[in-house]
Structure formats: C-alpha cells, structure tokens
N, C-alpha and C. Protein backbone atom coordinates (compact mmCIF):
# COMPACT_ATOMS: atom_id res chain seq x y z
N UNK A 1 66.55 139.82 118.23
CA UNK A 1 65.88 140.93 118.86
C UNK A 1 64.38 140.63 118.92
N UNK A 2 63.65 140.97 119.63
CA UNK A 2 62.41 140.59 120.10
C UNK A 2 61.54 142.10 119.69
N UNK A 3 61.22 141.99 118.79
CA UNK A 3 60.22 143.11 118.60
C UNK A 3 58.87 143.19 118.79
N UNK A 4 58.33 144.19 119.69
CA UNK A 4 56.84 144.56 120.23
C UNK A 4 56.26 144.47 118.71
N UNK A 5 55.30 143.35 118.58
CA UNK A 5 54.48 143.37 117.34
C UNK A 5 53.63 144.66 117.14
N UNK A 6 52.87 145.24 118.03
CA UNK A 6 52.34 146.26 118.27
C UNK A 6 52.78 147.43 117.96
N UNK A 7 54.13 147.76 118.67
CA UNK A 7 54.47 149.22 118.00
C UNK A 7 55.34 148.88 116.47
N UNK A 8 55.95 147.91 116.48
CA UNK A 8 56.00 148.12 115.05
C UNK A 8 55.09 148.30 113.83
N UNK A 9 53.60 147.70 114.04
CA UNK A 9 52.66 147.85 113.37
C UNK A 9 52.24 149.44 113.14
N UNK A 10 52.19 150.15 114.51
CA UNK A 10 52.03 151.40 114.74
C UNK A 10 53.03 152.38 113.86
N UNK A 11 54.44 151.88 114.01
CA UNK A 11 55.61 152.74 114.03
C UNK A 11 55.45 152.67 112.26
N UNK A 12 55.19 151.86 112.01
CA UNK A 12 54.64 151.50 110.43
C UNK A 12 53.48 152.38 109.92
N UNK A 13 52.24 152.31 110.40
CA UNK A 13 51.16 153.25 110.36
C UNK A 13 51.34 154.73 110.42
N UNK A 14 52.33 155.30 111.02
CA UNK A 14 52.79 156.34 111.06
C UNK A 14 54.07 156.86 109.61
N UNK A 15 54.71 155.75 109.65
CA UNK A 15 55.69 155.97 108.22
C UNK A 15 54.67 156.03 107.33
N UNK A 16 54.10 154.91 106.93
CA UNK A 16 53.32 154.72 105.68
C UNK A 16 52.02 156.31 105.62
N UNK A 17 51.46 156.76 106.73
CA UNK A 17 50.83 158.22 106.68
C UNK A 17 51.85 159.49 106.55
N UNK A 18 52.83 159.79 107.04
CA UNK A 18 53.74 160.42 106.98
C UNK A 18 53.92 160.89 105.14
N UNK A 19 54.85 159.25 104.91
CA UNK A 19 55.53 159.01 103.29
C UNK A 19 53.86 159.49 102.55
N UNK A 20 52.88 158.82 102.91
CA UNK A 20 51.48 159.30 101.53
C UNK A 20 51.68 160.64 101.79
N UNK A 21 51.57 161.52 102.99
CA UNK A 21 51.26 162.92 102.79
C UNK A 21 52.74 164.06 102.32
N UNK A 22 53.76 163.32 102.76
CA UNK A 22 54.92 164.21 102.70
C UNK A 22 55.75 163.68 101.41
N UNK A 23 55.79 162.12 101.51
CA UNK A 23 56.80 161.76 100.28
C UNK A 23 57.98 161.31 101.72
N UNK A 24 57.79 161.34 102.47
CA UNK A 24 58.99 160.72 103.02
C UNK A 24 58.62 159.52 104.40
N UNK A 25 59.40 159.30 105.29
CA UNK A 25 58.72 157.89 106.01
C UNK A 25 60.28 157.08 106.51
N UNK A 26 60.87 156.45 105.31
CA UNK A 26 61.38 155.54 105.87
C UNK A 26 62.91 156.41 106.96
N UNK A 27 63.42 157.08 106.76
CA UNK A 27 64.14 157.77 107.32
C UNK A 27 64.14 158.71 108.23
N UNK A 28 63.39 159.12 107.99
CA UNK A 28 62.68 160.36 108.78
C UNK A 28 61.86 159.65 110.16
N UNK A 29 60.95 159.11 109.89
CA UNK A 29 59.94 157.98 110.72
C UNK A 29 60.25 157.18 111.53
N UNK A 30 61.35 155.89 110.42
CA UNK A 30 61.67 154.66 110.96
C UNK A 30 62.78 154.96 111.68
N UNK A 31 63.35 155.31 111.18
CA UNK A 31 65.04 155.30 111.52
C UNK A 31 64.87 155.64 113.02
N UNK A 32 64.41 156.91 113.21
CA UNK A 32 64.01 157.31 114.78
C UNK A 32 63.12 156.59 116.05
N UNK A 33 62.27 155.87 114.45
CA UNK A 33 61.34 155.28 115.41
C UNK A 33 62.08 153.64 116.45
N UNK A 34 62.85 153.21 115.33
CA UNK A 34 63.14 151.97 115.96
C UNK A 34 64.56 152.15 116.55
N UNK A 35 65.10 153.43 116.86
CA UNK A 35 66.31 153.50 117.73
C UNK A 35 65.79 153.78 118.75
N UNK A 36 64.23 154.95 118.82
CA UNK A 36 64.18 155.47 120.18
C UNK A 36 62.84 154.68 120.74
N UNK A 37 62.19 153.98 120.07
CA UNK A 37 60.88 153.12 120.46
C UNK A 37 61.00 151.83 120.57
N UNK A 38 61.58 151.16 119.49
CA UNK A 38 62.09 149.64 119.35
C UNK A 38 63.38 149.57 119.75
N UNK A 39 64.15 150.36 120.29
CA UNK A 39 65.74 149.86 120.74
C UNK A 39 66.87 149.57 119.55
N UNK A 40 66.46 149.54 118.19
CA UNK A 40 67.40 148.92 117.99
C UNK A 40 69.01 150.18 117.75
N UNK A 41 69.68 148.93 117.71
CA UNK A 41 71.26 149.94 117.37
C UNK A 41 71.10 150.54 115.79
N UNK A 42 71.45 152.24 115.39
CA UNK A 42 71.86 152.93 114.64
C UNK A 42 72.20 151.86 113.33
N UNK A 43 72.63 151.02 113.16
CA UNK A 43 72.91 149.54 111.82
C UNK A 43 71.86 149.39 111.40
N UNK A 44 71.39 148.00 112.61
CA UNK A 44 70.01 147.70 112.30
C UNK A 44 68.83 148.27 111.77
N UNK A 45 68.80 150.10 112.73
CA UNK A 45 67.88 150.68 112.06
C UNK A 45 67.86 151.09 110.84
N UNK A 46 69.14 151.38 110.32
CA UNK A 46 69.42 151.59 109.14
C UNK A 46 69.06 150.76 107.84
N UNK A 47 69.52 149.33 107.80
CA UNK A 47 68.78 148.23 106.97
C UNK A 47 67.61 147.86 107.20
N UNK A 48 67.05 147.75 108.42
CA UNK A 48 65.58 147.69 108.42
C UNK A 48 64.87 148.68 108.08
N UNK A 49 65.14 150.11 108.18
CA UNK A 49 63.79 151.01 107.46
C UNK A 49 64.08 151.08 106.05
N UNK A 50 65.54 150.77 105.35
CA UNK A 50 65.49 150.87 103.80
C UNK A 50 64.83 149.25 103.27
N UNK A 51 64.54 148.41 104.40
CA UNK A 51 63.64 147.17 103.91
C UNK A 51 62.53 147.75 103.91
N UNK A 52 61.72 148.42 104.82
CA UNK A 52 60.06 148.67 104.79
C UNK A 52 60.14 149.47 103.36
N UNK A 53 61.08 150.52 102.94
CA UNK A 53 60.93 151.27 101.99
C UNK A 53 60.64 150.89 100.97
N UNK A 54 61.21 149.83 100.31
CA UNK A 54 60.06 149.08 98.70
C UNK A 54 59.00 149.07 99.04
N UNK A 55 57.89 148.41 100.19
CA UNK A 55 56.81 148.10 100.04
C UNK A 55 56.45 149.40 99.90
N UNK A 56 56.70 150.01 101.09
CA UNK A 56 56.03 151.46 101.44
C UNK A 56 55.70 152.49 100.33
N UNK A 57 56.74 152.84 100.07
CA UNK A 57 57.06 153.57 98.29
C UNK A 57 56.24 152.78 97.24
N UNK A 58 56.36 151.73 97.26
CA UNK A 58 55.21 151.58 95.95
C UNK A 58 54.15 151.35 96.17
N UNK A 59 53.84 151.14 97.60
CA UNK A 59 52.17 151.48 97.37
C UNK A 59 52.06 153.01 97.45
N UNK A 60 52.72 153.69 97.26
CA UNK A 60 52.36 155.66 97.34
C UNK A 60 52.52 155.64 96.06
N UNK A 61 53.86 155.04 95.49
CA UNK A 61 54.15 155.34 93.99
C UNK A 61 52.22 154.79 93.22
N UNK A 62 52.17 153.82 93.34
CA UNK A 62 50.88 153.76 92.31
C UNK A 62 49.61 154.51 92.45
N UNK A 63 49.83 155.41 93.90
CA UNK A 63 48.65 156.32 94.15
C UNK A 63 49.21 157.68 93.08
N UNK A 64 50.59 157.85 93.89
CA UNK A 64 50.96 159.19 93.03
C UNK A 64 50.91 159.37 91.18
N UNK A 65 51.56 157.65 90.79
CA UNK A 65 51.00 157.91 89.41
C UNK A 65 49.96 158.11 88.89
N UNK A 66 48.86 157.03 89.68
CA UNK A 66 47.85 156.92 89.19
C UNK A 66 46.87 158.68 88.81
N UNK A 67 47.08 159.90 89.76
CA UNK A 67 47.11 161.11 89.65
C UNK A 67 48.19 161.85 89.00
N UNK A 68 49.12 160.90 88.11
CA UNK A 68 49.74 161.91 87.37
C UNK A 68 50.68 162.93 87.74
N UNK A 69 51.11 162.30 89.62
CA UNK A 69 51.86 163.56 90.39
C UNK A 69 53.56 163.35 90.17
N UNK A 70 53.74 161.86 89.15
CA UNK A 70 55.74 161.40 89.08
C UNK A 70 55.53 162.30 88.09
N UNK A 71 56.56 163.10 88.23
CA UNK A 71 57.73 163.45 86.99
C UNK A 71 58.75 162.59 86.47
N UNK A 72 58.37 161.20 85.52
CA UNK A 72 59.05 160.26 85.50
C UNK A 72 60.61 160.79 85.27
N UNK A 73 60.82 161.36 84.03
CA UNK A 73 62.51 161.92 83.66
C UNK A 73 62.68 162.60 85.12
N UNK A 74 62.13 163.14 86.02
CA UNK A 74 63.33 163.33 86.94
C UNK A 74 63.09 162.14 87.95
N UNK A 75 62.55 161.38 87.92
CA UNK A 75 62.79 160.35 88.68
C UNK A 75 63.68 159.03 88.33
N UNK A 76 63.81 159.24 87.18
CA UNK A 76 65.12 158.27 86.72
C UNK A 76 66.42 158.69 86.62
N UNK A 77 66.86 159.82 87.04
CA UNK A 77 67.42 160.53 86.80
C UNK A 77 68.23 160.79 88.13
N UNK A 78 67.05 160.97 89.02
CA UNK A 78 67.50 161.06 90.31
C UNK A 78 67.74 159.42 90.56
N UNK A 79 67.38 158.55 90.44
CA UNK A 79 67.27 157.29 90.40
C UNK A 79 68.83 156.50 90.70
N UNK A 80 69.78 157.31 89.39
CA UNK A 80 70.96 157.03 89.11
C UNK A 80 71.68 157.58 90.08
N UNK A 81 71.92 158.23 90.59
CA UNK A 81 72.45 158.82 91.76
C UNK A 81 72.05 158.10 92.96
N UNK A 82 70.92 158.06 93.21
CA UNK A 82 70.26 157.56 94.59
C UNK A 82 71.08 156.08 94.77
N UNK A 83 71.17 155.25 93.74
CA UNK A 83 71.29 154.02 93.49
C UNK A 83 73.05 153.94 93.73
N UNK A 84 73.81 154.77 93.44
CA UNK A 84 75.21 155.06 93.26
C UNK A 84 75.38 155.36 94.70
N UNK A 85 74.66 156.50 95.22
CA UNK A 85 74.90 157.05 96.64
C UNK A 85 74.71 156.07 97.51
N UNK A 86 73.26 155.16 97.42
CA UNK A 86 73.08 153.45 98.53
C UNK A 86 74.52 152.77 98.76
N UNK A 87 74.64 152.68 97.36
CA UNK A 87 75.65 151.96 97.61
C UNK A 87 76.96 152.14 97.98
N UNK A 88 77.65 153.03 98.12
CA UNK A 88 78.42 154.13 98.99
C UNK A 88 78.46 154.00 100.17
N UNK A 89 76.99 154.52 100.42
CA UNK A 89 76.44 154.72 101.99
C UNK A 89 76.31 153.56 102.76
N UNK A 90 76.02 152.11 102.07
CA UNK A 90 75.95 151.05 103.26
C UNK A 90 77.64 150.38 102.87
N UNK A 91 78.79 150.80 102.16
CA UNK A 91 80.12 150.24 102.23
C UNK A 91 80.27 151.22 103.01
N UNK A 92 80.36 152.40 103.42
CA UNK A 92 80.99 153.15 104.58
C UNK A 92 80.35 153.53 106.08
N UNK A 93 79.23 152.72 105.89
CA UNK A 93 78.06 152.78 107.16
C UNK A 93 78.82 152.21 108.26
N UNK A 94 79.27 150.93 108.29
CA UNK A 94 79.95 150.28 109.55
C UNK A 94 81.29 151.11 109.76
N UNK A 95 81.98 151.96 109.26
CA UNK A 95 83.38 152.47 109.34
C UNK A 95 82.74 153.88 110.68
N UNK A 96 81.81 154.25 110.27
CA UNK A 96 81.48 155.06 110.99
C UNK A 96 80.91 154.47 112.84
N UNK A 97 81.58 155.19 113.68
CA UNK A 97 81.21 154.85 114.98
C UNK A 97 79.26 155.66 115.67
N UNK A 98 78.67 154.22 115.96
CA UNK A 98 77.39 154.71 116.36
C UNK A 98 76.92 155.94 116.73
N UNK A 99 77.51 156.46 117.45
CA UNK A 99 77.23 157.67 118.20
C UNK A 99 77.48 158.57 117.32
N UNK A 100 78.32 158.71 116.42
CA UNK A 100 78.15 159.45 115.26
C UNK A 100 77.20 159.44 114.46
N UNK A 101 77.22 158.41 113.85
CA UNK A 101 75.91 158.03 112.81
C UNK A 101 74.67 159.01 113.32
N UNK A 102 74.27 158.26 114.73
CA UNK A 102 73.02 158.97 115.39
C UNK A 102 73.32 160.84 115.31
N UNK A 103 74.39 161.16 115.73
CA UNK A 103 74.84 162.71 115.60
C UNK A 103 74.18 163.51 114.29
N UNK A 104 74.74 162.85 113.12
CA UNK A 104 74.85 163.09 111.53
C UNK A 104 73.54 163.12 111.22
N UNK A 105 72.56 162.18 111.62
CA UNK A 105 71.41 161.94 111.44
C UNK A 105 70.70 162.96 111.66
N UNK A 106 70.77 162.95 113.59
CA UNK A 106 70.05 163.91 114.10
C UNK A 106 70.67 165.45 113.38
N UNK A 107 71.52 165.72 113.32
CA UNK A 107 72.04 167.22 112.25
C UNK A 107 71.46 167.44 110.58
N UNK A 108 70.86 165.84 109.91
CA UNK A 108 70.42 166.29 108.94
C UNK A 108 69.15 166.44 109.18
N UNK A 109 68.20 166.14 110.29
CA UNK A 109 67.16 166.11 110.62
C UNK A 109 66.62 167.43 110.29
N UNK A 110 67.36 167.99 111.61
CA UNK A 110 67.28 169.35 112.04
C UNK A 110 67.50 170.57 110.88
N UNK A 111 68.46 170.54 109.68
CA UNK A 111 68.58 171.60 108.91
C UNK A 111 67.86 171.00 107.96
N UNK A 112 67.18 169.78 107.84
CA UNK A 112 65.96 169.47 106.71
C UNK A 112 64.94 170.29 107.34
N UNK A 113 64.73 170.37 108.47
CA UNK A 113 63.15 170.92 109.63
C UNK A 113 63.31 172.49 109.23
N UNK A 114 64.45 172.47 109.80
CA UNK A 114 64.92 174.41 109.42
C UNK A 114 64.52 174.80 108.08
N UNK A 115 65.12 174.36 107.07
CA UNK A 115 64.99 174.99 105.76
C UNK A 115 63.84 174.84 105.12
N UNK A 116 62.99 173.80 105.67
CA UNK A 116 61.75 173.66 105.22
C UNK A 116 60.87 174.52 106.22
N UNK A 117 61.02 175.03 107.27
CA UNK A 117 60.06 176.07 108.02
C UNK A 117 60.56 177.24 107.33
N UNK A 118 61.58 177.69 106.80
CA UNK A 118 62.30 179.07 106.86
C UNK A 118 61.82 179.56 104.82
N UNK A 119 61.52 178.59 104.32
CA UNK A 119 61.33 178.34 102.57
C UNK A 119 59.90 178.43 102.58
C-alpha cells in the first residue's frame, strides 16, 4: 500500500492531540482516519492504529504521570482485562465480515458520542 506521507503525518498529529486532551486517539482517530483518508481495509486499519498506540500512549502516559493524573491500581487492573480482551479481539477479528466490522465500529462510535453528550 502506498501511503501519502503527508496525511499520515497529519492523521497522526491529530491522534496524538486528540489522545493528550481526551485520553483517546488510536481508535477513535486512526481507525477512521485511515479507512476514510488513507483507504485502507477495516484489518489493516485495525493493526495499524493499535501499532501507533505504544508510542502514542506513552508519550501522554509520562506527561499524565509526571502530574500525578494515573490512578496506577486501576490501571493495572484494567490492564488485565484489556490484555485478555486484545487478545480475543484480534483471534475473532478476521471471522467477522468487513462491512460489519465498519458497522460495529461506527455503532460504538455513536453511543460513546451519545452518552458522553447526554452525562
């Protein structure tokens, strides 16, 4: 795949501002960004924005510690789960047909947007 160096740099600049101010980025950001800006297929986007996510996340993580904003015990905590659920989620990722995936996505989008305007 031939990726525009440019908007990925951008599409990046936007996750990485997003994730510092909200805590989120790679899913929210990428995922959309490189199905509906970079082309790629619902897969791809999928393993490529949980690749940007280490870097991304720990350069926020050492801002957020450095202010004292982790609640470490619930972040290890949640940790164990998150780590259990990955791995779940990319053995049953290909079983699922594209156009779904994108569906599911776009539906958790939307009642994440909702409940956070309505709270």
């Amino acid at each position: 795949m031939d990726v525009s160096v440019s908007r990925a740099i951008i599409l990046g600049l936007i996750a990485g501002l997003v994730g510092g101010l909200f805590g989120v980025g790679g899913g929210v950001i990428v995922v959309p960004g490189l199905v509906l800006w970079l082309k790629f297929d619902q897969y791809k986007a999928s393993g490529t924005s949980v690749a940007t996510i280490i870097a991304s996340a720990g350069a926020a993580l050492l801002t957020f510690a450095g202010d004292g904003s982790v609640d470490w015990r619930a972040a290890a905590i949640i940790t164990i789960g998150a780590v259990t659920g990955a791995a779940i989620g990319t053995r049953i990722l290909h079983l699922i047909p594209a156009h779904l995936l994108r569906r599911i996505f776009s539906a958790i989008l939307v009642i994440a947007a909702a409940r956070m305007a309505i709270g």
